[in-house]
C-alpha atoms as a PDB file:
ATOM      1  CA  UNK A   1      28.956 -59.202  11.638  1.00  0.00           C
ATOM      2  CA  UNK A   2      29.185 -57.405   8.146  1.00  0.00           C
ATOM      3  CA  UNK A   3      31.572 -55.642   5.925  1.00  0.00           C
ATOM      4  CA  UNK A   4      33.933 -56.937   3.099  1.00  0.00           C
ATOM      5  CA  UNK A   5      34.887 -59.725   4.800  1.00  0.00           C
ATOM      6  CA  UNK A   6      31.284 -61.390   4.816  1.00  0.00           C
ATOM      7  CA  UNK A   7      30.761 -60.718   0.702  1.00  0.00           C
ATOM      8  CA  UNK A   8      29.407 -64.065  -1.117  1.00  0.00           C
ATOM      9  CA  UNK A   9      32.532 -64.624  -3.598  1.00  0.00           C
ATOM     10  CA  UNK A  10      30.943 -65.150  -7.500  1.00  0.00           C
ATOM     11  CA  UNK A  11      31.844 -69.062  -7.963  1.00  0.00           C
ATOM     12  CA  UNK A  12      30.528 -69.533  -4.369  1.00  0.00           C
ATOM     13  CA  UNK A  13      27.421 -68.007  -5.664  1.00  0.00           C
ATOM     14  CA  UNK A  14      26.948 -69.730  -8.676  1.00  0.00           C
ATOM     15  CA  UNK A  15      27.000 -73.093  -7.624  1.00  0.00           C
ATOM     16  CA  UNK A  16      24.937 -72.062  -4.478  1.00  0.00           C
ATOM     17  CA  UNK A  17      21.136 -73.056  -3.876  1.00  0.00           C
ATOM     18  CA  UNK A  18      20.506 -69.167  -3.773  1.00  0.00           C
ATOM     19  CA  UNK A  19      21.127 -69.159  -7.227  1.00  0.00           C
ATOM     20  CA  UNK A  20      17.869 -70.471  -9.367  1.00  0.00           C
ATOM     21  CA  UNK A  21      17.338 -70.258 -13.313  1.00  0.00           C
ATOM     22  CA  UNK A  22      19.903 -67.641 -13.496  1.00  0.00           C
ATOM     23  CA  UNK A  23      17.789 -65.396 -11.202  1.00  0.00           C
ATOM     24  CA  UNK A  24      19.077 -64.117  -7.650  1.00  0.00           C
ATOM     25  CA  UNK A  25      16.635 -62.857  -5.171  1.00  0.00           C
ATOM     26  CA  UNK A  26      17.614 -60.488  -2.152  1.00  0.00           C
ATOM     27  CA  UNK A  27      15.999 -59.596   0.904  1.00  0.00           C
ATOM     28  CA  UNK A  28      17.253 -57.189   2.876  1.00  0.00           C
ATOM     29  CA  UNK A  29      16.485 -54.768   5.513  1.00  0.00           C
ATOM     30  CA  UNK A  30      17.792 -50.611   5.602  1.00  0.00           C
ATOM     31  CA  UNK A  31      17.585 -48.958   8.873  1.00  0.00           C
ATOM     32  CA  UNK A  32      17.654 -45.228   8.789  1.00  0.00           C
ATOM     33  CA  UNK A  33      19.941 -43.689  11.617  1.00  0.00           C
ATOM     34  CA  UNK A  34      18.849 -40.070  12.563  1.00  0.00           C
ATOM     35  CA  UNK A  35      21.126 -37.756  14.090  1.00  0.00           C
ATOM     36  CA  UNK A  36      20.337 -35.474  16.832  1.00  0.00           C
ATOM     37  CA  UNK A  37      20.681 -32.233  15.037  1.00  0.00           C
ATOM     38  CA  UNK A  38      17.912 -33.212  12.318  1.00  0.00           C
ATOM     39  CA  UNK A  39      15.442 -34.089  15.187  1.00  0.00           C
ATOM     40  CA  UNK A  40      13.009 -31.433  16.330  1.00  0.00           C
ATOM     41  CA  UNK A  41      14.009 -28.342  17.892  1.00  0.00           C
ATOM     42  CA  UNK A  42      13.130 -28.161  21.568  1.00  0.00           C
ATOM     43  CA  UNK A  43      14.421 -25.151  22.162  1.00  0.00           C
ATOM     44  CA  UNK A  44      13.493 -22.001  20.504  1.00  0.00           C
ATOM     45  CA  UNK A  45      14.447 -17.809  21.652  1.00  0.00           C
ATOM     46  CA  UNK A  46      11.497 -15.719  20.370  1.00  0.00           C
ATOM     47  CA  UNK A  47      12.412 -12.628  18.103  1.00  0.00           C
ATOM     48  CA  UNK A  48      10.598  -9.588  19.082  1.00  0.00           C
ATOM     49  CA  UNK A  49       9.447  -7.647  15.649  1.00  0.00           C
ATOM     50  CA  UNK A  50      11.518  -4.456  14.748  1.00  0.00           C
ATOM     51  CA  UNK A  51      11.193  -1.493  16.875  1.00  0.00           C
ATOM     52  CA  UNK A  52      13.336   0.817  14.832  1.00  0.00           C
ATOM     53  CA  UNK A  53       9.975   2.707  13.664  1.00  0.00           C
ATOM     54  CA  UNK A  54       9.440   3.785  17.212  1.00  0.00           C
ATOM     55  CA  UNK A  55      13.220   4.716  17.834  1.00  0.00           C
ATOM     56  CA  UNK A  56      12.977   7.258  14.885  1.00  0.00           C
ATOM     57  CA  UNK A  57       9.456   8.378  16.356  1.00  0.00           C
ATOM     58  CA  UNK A  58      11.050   9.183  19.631  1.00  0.00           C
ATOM     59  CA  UNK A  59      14.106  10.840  18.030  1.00  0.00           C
ATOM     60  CA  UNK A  60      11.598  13.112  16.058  1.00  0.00           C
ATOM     61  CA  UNK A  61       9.380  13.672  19.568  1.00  0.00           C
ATOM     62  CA  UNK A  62      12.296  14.893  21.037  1.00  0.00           C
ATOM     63  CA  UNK A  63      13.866  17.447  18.900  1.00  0.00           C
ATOM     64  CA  UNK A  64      17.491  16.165  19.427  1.00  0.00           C
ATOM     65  CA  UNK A  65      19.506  16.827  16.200  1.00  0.00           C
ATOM     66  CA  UNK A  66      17.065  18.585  14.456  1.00  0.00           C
ATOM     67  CA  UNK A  67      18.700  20.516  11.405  1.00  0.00           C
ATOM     68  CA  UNK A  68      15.830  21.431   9.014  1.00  0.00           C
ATOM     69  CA  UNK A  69      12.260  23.403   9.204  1.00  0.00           C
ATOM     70  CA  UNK A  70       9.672  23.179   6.862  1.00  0.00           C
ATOM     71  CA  UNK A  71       6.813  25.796   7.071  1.00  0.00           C
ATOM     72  CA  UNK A  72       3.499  24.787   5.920  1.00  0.00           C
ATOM     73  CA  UNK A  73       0.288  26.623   5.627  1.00  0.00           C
ATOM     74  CA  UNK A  74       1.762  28.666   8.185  1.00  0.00           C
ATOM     75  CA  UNK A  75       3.028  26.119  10.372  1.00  0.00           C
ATOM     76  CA  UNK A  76       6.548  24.976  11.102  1.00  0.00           C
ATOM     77  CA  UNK A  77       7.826  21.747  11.577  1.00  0.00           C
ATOM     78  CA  UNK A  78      11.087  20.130  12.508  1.00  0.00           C
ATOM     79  CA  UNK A  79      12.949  17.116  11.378  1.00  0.00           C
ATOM     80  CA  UNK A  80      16.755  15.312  10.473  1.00  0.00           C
ATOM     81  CA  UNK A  81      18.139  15.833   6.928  1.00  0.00           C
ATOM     82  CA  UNK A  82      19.578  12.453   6.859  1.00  0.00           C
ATOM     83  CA  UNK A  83      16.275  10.928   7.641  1.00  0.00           C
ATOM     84  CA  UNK A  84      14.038  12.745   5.173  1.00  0.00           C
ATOM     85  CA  UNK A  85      16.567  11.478   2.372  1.00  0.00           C
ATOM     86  CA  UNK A  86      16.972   8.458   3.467  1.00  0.00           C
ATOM     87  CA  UNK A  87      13.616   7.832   3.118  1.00  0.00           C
ATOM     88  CA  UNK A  88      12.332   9.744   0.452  1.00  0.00           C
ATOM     89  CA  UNK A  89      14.568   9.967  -3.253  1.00  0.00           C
ATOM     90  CA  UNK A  90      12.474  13.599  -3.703  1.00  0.00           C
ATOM     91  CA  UNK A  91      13.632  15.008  -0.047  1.00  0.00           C
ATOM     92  CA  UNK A  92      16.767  13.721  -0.686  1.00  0.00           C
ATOM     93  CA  UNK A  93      17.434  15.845  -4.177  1.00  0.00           C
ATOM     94  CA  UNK A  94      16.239  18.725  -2.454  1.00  0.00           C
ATOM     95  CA  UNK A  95      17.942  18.501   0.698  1.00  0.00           C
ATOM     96  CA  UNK A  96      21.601  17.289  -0.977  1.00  0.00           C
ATOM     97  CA  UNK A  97      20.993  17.116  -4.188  1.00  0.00           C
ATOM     98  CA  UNK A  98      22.449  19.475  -6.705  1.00  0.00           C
ATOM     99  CA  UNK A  99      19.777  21.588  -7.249  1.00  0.00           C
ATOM    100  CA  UNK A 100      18.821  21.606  -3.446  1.00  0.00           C
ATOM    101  CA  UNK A 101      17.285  24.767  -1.724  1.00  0.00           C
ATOM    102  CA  UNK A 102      19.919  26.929  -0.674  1.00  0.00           C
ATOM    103  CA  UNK A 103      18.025  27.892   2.719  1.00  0.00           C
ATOM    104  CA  UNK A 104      17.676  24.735   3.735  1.00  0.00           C
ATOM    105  CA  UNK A 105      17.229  26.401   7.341  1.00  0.00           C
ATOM    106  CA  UNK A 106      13.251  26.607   6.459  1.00  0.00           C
ATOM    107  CA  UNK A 107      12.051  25.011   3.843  1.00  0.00           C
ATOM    108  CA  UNK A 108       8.834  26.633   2.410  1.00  0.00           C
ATOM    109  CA  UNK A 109       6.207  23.537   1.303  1.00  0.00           C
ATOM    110  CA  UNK A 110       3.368  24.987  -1.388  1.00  0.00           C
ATOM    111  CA  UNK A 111      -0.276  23.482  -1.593  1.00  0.00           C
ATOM    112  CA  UNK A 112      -0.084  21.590   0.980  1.00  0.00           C
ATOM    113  CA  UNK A 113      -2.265  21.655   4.394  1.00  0.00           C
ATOM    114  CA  UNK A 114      -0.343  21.594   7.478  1.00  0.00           C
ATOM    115  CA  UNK A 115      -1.861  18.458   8.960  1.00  0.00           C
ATOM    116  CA  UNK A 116      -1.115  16.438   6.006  1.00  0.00           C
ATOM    117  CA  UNK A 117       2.567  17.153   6.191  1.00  0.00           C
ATOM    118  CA  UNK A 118       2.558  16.330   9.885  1.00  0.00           C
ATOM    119  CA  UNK A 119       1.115  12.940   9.315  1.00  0.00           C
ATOM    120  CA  UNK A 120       3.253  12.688   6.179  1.00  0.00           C
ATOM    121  CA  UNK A 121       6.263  13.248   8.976  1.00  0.00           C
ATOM    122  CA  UNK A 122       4.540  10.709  11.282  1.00  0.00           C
ATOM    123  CA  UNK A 123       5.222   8.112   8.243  1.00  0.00           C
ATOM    124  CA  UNK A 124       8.594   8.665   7.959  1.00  0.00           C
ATOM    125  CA  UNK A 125       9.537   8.464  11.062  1.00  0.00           C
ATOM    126  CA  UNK A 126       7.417   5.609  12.266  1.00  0.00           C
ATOM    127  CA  UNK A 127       7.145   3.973   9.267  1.00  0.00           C
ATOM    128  CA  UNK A 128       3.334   3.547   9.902  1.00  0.00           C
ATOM    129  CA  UNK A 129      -0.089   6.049   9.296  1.00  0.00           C
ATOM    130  CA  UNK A 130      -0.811   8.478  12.535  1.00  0.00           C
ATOM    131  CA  UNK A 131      -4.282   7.022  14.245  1.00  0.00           C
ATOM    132  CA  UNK A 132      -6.558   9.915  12.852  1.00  0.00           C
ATOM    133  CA  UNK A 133      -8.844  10.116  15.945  1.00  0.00           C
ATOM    134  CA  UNK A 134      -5.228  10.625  17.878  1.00  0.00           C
ATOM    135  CA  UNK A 135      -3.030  12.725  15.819  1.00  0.00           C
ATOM    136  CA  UNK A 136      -6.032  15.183  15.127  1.00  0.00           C
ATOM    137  CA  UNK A 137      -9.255  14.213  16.777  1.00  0.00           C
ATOM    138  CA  UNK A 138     -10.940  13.428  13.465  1.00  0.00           C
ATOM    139  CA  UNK A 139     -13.722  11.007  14.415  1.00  0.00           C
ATOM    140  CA  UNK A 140     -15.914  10.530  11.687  1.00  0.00           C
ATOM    141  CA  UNK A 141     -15.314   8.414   8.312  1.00  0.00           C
ATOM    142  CA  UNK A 142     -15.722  10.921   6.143  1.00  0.00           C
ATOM    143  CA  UNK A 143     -12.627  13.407   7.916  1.00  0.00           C
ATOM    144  CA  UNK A 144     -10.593   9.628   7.977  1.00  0.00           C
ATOM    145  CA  UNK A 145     -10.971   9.527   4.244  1.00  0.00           C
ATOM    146  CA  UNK A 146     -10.312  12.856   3.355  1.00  0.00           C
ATOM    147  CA  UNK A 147      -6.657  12.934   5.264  1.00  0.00           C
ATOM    148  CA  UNK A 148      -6.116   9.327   3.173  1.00  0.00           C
ATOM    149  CA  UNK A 149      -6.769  10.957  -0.032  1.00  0.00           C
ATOM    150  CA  UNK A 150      -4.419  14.114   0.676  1.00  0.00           C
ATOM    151  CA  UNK A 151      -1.984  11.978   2.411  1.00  0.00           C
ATOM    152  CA  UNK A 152      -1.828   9.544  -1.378  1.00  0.00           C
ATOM    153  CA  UNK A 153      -1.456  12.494  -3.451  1.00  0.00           C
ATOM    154  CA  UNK A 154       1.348  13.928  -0.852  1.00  0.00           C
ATOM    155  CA  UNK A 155       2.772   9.792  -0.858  1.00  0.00           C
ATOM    156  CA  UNK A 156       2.844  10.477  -5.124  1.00  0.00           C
ATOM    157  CA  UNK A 157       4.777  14.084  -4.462  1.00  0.00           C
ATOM    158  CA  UNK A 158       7.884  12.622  -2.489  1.00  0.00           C
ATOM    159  CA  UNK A 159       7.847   9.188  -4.105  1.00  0.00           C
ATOM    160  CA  UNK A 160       6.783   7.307  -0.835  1.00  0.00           C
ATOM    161  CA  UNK A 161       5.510   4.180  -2.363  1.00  0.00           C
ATOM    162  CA  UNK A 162       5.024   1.773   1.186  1.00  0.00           C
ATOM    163  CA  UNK A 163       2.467   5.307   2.136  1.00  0.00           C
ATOM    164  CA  UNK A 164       1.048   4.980  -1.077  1.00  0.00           C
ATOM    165  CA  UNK A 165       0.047   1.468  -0.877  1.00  0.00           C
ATOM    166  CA  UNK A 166      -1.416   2.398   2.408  1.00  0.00           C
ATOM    167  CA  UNK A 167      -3.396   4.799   1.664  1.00  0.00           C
ATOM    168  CA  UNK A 168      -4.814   3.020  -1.520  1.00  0.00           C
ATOM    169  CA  UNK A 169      -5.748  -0.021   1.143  1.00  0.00           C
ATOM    170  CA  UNK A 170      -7.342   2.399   3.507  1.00  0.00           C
ATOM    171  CA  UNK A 171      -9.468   4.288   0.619  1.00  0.00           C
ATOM    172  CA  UNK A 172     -10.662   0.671  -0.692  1.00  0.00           C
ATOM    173  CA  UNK A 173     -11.631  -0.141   3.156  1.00  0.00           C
ATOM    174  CA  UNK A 174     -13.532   2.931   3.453  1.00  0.00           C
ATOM    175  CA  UNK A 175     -15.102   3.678  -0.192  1.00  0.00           C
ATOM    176  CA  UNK A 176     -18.621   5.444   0.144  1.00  0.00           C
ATOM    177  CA  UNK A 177     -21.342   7.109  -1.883  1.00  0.00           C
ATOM    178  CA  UNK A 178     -20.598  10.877  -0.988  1.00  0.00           C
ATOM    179  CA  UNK A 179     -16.255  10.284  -1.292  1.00  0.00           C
ATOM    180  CA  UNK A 180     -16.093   7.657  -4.191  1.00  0.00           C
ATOM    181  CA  UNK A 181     -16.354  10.110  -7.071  1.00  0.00           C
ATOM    182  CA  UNK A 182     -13.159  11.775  -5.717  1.00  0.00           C
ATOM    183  CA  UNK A 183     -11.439   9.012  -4.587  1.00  0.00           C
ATOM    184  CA  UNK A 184     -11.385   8.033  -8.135  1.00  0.00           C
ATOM    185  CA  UNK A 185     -10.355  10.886  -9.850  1.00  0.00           C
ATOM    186  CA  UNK A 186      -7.350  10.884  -7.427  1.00  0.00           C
ATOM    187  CA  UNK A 187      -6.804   7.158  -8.760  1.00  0.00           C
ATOM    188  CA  UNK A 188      -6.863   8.154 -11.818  1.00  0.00           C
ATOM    189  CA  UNK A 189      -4.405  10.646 -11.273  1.00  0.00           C
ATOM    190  CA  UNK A 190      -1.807   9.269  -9.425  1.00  0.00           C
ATOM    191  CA  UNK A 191      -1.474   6.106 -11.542  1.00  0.00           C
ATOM    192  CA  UNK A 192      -3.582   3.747  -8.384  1.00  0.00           C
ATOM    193  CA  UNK A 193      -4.991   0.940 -10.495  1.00  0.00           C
ATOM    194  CA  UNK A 194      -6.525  -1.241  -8.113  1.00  0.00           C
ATOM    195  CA  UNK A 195      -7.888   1.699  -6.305  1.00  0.00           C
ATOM    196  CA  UNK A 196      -9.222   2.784  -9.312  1.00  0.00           C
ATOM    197  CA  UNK A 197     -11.206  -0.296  -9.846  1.00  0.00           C
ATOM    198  CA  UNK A 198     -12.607  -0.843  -6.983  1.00  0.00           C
ATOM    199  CA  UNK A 199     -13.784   2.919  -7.244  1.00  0.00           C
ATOM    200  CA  UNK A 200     -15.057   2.270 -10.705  1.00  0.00           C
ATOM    201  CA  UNK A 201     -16.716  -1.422  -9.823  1.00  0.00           C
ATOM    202  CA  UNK A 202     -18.886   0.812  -6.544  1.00  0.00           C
ATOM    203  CA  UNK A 203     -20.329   3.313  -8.698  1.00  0.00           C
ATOM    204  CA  UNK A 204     -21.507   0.878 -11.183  1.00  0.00           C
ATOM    205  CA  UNK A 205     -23.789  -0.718  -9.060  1.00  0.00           C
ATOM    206  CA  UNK A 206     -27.397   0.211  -9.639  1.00  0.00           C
ATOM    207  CA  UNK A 207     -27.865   1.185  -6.442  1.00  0.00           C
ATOM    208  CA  UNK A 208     -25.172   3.817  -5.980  1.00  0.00           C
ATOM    209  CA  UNK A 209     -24.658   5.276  -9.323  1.00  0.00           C
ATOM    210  CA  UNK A 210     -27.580   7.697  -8.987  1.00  0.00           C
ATOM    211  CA  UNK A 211     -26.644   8.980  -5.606  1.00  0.00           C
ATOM    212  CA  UNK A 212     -23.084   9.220  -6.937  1.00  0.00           C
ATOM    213  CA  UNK A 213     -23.688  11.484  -9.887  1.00  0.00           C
ATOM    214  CA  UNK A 214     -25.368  13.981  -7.044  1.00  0.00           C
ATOM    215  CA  UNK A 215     -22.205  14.341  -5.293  1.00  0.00           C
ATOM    216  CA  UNK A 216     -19.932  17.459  -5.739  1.00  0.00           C
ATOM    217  CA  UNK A 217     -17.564  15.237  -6.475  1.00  0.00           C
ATOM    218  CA  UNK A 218     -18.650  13.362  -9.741  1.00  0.00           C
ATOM    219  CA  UNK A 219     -18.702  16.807 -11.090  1.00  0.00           C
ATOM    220  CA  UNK A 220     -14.752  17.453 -10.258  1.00  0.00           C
ATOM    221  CA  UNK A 221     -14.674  14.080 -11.474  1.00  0.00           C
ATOM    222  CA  UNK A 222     -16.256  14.603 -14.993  1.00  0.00           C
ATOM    223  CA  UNK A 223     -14.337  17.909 -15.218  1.00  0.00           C
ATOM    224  CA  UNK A 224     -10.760  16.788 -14.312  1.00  0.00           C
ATOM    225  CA  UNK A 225     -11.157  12.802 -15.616  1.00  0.00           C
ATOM    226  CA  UNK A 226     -13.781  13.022 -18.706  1.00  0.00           C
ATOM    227  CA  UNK A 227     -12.009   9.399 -19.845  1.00  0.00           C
ATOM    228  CA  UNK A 228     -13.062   7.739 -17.003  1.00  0.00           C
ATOM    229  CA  UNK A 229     -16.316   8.519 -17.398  1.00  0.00           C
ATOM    230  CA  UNK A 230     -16.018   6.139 -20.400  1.00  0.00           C
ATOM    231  CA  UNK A 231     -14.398   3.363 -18.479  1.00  0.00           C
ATOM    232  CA  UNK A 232     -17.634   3.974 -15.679  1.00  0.00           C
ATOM    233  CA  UNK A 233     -19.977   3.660 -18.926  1.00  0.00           C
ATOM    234  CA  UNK A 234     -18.327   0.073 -19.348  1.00  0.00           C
ATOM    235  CA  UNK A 235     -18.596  -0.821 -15.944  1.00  0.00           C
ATOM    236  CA  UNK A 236     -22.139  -0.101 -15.931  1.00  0.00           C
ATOM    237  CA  UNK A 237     -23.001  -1.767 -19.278  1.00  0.00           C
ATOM    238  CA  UNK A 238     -21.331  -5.135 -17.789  1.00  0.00           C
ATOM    239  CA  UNK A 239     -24.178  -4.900 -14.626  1.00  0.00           C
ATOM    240  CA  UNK A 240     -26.983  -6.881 -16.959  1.00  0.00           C
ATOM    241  CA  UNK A 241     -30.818  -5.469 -16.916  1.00  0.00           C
ATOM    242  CA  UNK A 242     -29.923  -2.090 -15.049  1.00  0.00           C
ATOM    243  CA  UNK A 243     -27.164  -0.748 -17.436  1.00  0.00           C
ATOM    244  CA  UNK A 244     -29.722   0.881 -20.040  1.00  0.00           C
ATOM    245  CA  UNK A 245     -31.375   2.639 -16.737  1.00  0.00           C
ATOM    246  CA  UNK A 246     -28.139   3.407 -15.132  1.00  0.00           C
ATOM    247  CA  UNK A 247     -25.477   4.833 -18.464  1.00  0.00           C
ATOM    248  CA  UNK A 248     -29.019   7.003 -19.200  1.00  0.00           C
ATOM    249  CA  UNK A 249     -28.478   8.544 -15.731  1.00  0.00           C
ATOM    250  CA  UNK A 250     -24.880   8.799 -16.586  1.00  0.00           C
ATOM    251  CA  UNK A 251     -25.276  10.621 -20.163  1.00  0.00           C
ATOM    252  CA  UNK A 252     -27.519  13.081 -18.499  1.00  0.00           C
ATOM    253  CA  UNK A 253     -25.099  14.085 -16.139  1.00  0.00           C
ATOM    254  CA  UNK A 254     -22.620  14.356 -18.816  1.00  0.00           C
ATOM    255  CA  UNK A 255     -25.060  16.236 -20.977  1.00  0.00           C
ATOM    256  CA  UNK A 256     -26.537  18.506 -18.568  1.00  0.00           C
ATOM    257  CA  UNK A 257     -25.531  21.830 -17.711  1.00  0.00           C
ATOM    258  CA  UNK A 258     -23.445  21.749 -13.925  1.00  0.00           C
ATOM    259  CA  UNK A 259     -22.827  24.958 -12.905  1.00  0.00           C
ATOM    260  CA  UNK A 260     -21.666  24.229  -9.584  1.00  0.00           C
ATOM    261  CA  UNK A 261     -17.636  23.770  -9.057  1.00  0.00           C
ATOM    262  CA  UNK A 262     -15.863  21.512  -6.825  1.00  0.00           C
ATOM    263  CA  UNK A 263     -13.663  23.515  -4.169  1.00  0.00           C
ATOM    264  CA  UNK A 264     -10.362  21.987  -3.290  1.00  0.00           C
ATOM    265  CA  UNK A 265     -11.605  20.143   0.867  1.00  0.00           C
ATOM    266  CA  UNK A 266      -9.333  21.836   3.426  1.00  0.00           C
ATOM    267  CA  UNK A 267      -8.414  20.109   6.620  1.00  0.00           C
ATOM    268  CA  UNK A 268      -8.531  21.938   9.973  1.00  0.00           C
END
């Protein structure tokens, strides 16, 4: 048994044999007593992942509730007020803000290709980017990359940072000699720093910098970014024994007379 009644009173213990040179030693033993909520869980009820990007999807497949039109490029395309400014602070200042467009009926949208809003609608609604092969048969890399880069400067336009970030992964996944140049100057642009140096950190290498400078688009680049050329001259003097042969290819491009103009890529 144990409890109060079993203490060792203090004269007890004194004139006890426990009690040696003034020093009192004490074994004991602690057992640990574990209830049966802080055991392991046996049972568990598995949480599917949200499915509210597909509900809005659907909603915007079928046209129910539709109260706004935007035409682009010619085309017209439906959606919800309430979700465009929910989603988007720049849709929602023009859709209820103060200053918003009085015909809100149809909404004209300026320098901006059709498909690119569509997939820009695709985002908002499913929260997720349209599978490019899918939403518009584009097949190749090149087409792929060329929707991301409109699609990030349309993400910039109606402050749609989560499409953004997207589109800056997608760009880094598919950087290449003849789309780096203006991939960059889009970077540059639209404030995309890690986008911009991975751009900047591809072109420096030896072996792409010369076949970079012969794309159309490291002459929109010099033209429309001439301070990132300097920030490319870094990057190549950091590559060791090739940056004397690679900034000479660089200062002739800069030095040379390009008479050829970059013309603004259309998508079809």
């Amino acid at each position: 048994m144990w409890g109060y009644k079993r203490f060792f009173k203090r004269t007890q213990l004194e004139t006890s044999d426990y009690l040696k040179d003034d020093i009192l030693l004490i074994r004991c033993s602690v057992g640990v007593v574990r209830s049966h909520t802080e055991g392991p869980k046996i049972y568990s009820i598995p949480v599917p992942p949200s499915n509210i990007g597909q509900h809005f999807g659907k909603l915007l497949e079928s046209g129910k509730g539709i109260d706004v039109n935007f035409e682009v490029d010619g085309e017209i395309y439906a959606a919800h007020k309430l979700v465009l400014a929910v989603r988007s602070p720049v849709f929602r200042a023009q859709l209820f803000g103060p200053m918003k467009d009085q015909n809100t009926k149809c909404i004209k949208v300026e320098d901006m290709d059709a498909p690119v809003f569509k997939a820009l609608l695709h985002f908002i609604y499913w929260d997720a980017l349209p599978d490019m092969e899918e939403f518009f048969g584009l097949n190749s890399k090149w087409a792929s990359t060329l929707m991301s880069q409109h699609l990030l400067a349309a993400s910039d336009r109606y402050a749609l940072e989560r499409l953004r970030l997207l589109c800056e992964a997608k760009l880094c996944e598919e950087v290449a000699i003849n789309t780096v140049a203006t991939t960059l100057a889009l970077a540059e642009q639209h404030q995309c720093f890690q986008l911009k140096a991975v751009c900047l950190k591809f072109i420096a290498q030896p072996e792409n910098l010369k076949a970079v400078m012969q794309t159309d688009g490291f002459e929109y680049l010099r033209e429309s970014c001439p301070f990132v050329i300097t920030e490319l001259l870094q990057y190549v003097a950091r590559i060791g024994e090739h940056s004397v042969i690679s900034c000479g290819h660089v200062n002739k491009a800069l030095d040379g007379d390009m008479n050829g103009r970059r013309v603004k890529q259309r998508l079809h």
